[in-house]
N, C-alpha and C. Protein backbone atom coordinates (compact mmCIF):
# COMPACT_ATOMS: atom_id res chain seq x y z
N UNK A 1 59.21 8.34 54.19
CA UNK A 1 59.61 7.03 54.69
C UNK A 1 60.98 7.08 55.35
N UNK A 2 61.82 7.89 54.99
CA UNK A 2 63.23 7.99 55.77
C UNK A 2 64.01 6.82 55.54
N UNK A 3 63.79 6.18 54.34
CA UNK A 3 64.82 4.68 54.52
C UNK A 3 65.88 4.93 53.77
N UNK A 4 66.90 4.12 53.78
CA UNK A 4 68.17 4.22 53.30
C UNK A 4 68.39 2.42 53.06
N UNK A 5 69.24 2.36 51.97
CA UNK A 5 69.62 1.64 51.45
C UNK A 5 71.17 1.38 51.83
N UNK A 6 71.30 0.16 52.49
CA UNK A 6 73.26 0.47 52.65
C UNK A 6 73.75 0.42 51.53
N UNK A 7 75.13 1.16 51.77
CA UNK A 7 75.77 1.65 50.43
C UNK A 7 76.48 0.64 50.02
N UNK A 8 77.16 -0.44 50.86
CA UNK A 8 78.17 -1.55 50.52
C UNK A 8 77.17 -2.53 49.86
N UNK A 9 75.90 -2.40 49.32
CA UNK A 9 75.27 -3.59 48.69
C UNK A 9 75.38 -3.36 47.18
N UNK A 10 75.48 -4.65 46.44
CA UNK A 10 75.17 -4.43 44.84
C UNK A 10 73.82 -4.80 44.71
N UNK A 11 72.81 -4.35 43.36
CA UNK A 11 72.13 -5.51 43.45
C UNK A 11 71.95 -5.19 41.55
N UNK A 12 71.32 -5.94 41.29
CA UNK A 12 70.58 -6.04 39.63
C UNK A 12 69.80 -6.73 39.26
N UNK A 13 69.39 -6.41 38.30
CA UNK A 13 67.92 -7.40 38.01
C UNK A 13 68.44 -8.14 36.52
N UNK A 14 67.90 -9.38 36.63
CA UNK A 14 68.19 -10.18 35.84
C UNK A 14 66.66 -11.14 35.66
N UNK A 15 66.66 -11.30 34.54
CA UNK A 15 65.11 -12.23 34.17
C UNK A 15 63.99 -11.98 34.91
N UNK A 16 64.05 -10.72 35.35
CA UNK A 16 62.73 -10.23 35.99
C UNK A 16 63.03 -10.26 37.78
N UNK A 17 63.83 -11.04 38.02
CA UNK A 17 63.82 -10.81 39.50
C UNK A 17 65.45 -9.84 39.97
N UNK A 18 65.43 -9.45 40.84
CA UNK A 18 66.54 -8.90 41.57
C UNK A 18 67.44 -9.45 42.25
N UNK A 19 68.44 -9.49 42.65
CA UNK A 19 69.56 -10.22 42.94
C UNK A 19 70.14 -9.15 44.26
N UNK A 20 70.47 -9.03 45.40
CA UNK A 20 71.17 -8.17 46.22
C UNK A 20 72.47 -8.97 46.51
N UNK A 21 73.23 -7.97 45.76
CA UNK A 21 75.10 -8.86 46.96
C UNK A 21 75.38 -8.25 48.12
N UNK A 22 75.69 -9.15 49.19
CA UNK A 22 76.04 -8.51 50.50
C UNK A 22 77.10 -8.98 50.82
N UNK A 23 78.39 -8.51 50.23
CA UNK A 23 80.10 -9.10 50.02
C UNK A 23 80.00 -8.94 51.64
N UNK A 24 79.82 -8.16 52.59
CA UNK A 24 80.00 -8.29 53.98
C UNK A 24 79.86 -9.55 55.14
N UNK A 25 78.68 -9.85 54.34
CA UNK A 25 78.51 -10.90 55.00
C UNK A 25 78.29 -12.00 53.72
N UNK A 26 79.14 -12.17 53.04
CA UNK A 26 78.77 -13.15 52.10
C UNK A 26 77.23 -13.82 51.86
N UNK A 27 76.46 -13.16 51.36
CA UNK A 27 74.86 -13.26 50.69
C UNK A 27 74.51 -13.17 50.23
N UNK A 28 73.51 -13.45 49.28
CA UNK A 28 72.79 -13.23 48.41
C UNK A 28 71.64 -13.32 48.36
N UNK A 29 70.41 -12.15 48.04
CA UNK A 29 69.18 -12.18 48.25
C UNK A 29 68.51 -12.34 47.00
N UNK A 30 67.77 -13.09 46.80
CA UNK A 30 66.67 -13.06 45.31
C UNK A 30 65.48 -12.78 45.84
N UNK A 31 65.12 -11.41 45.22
CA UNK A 31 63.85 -10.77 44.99
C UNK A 31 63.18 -10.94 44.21
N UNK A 32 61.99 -11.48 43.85
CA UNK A 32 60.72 -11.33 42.79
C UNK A 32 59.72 -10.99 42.98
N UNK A 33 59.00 -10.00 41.88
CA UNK A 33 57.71 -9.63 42.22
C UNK A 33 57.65 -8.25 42.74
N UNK A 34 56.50 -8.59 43.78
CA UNK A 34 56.27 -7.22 44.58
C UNK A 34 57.47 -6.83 45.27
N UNK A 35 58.30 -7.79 45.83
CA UNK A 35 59.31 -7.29 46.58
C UNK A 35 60.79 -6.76 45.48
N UNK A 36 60.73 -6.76 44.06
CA UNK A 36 62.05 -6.41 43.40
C UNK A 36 61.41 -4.81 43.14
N UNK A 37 60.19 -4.95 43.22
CA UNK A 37 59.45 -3.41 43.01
C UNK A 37 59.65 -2.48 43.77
N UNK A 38 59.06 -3.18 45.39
CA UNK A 38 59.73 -2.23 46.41
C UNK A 38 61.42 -2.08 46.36
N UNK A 39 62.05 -2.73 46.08
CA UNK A 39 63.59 -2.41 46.36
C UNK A 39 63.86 -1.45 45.18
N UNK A 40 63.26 -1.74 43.92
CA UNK A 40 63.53 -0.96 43.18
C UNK A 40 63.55 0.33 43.26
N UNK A 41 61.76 0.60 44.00
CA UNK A 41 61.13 1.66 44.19
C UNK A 41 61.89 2.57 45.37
N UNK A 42 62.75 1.71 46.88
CA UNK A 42 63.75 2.26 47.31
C UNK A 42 64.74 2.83 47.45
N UNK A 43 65.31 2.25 45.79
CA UNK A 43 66.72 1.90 45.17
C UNK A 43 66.67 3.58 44.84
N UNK A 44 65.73 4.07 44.18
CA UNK A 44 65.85 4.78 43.52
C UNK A 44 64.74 6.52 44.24
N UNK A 45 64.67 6.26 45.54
CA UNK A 45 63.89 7.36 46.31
C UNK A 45 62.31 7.37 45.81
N UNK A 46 61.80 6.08 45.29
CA UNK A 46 60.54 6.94 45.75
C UNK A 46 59.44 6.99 46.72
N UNK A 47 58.23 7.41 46.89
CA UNK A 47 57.73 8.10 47.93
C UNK A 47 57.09 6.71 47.85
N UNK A 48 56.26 6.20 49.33
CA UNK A 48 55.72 5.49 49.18
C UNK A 48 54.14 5.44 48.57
N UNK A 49 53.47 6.78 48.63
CA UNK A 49 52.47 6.56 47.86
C UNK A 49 52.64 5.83 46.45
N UNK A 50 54.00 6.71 45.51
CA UNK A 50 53.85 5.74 44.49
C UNK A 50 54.43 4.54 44.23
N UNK A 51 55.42 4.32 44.96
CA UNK A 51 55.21 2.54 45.41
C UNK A 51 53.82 1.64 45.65
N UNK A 52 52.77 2.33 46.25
CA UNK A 52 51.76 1.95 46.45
C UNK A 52 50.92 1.82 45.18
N UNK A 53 51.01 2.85 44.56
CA UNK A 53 50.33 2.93 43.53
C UNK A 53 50.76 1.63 42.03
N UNK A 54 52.01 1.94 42.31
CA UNK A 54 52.78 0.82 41.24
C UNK A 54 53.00 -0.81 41.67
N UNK A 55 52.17 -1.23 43.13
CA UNK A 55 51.92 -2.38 43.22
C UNK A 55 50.93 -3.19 43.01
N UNK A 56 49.81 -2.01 43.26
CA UNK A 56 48.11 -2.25 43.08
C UNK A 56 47.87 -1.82 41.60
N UNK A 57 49.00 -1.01 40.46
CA UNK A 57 48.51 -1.39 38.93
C UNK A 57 49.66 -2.98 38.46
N UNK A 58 50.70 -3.07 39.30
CA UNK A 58 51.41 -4.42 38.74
C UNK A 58 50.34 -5.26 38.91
N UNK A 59 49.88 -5.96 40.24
CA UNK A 59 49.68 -7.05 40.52
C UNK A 59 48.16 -6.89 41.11
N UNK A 60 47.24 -6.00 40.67
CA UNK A 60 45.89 -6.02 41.06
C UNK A 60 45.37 -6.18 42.09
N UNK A 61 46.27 -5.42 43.25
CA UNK A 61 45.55 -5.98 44.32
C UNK A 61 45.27 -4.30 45.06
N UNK A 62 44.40 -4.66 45.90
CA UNK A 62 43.88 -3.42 46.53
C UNK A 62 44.96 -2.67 47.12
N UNK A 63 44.98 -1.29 47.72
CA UNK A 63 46.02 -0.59 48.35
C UNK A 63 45.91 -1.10 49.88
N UNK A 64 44.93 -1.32 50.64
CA UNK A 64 45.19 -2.45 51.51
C UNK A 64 46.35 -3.37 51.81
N UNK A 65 46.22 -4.60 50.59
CA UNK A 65 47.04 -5.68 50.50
C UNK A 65 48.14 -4.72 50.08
N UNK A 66 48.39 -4.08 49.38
CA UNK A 66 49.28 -3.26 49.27
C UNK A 66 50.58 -2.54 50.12
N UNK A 67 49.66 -2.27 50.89
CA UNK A 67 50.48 -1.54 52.22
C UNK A 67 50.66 -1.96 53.01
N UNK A 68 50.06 -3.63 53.20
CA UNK A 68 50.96 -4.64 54.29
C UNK A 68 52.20 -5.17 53.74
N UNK A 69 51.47 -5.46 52.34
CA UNK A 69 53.12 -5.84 51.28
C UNK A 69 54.60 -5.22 51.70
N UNK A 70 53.91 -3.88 51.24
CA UNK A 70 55.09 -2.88 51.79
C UNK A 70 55.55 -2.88 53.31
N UNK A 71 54.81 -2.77 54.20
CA UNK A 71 54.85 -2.18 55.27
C UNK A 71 55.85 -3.87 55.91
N UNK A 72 55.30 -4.69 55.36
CA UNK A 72 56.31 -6.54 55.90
C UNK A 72 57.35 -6.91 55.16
N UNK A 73 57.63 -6.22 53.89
CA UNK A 73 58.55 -6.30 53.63
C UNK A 73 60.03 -5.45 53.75
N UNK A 74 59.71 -4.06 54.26
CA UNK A 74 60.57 -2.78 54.48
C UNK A 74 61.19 -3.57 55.98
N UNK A 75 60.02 -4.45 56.79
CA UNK A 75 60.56 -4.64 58.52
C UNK A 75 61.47 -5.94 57.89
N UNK A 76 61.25 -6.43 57.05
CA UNK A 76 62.11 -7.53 56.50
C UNK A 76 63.88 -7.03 56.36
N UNK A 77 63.64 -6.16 55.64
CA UNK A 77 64.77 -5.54 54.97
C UNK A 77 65.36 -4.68 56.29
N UNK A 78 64.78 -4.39 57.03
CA UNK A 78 65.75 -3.70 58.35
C UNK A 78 65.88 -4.69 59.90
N UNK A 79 65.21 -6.03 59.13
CA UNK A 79 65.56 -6.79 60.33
C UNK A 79 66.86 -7.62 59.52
N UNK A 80 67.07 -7.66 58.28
CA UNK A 80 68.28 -8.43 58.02
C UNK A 80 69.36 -7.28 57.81
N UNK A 81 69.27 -6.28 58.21
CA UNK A 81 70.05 -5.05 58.00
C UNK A 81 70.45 -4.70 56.39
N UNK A 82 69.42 -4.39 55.70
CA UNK A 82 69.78 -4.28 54.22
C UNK A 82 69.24 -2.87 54.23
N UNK A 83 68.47 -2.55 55.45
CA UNK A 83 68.06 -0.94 55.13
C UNK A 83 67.61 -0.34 56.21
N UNK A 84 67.73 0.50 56.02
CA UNK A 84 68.12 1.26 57.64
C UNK A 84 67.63 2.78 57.81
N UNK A 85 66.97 3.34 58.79
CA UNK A 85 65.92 4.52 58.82
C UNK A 85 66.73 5.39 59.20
N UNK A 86 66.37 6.60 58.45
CA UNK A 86 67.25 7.67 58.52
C UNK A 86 66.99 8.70 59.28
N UNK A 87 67.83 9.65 60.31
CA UNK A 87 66.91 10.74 61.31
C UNK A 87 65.97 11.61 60.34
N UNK A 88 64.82 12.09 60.69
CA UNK A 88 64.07 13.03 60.45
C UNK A 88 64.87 14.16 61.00
């Protein structure tokens, strides 16, 4: 996947959802769900197969729905500049 996470963000999870600070631009993002999974699953390098895999045993949905999940929420996260593709 080649993504990167900017380094000037905080984030943490609290009562099940995720929280991102963006002191740069004064923001704050609340994540729940499928999307604190993917960031998680970002947060921490992993591959997207098993992101895939750990959305379709969370929340029962096919790898299909799955991989649009992913695939609309990653263009989310690099259209508000929270993550950003790295050279191959």
């Amino acid at each position: 996947m080649n993504l990167k996470i900017r380094k000037d963000l905080a984030y943490r999870r609290i009562a099940g959802e995720v929280f991102i600070v963006d002191a740069a631009k004064s923001e704050l993002h609340e994540l729940n769900g499928p999307a604190a999974l993917i960031w998680e699953g970002l947060a921490v390098g992993k591959a997207e197969k098993a992101m895939l895999s750990a959305l379709t045993a969370e929340y029962e949905v096919d790898e299909k729905t799955a991989r649009t999940d992913l695939e609309n929420f990653i263009r989310e996260l690099l259209k508000a500049g929270l993550l950003s593709r790295e050279p191959v």
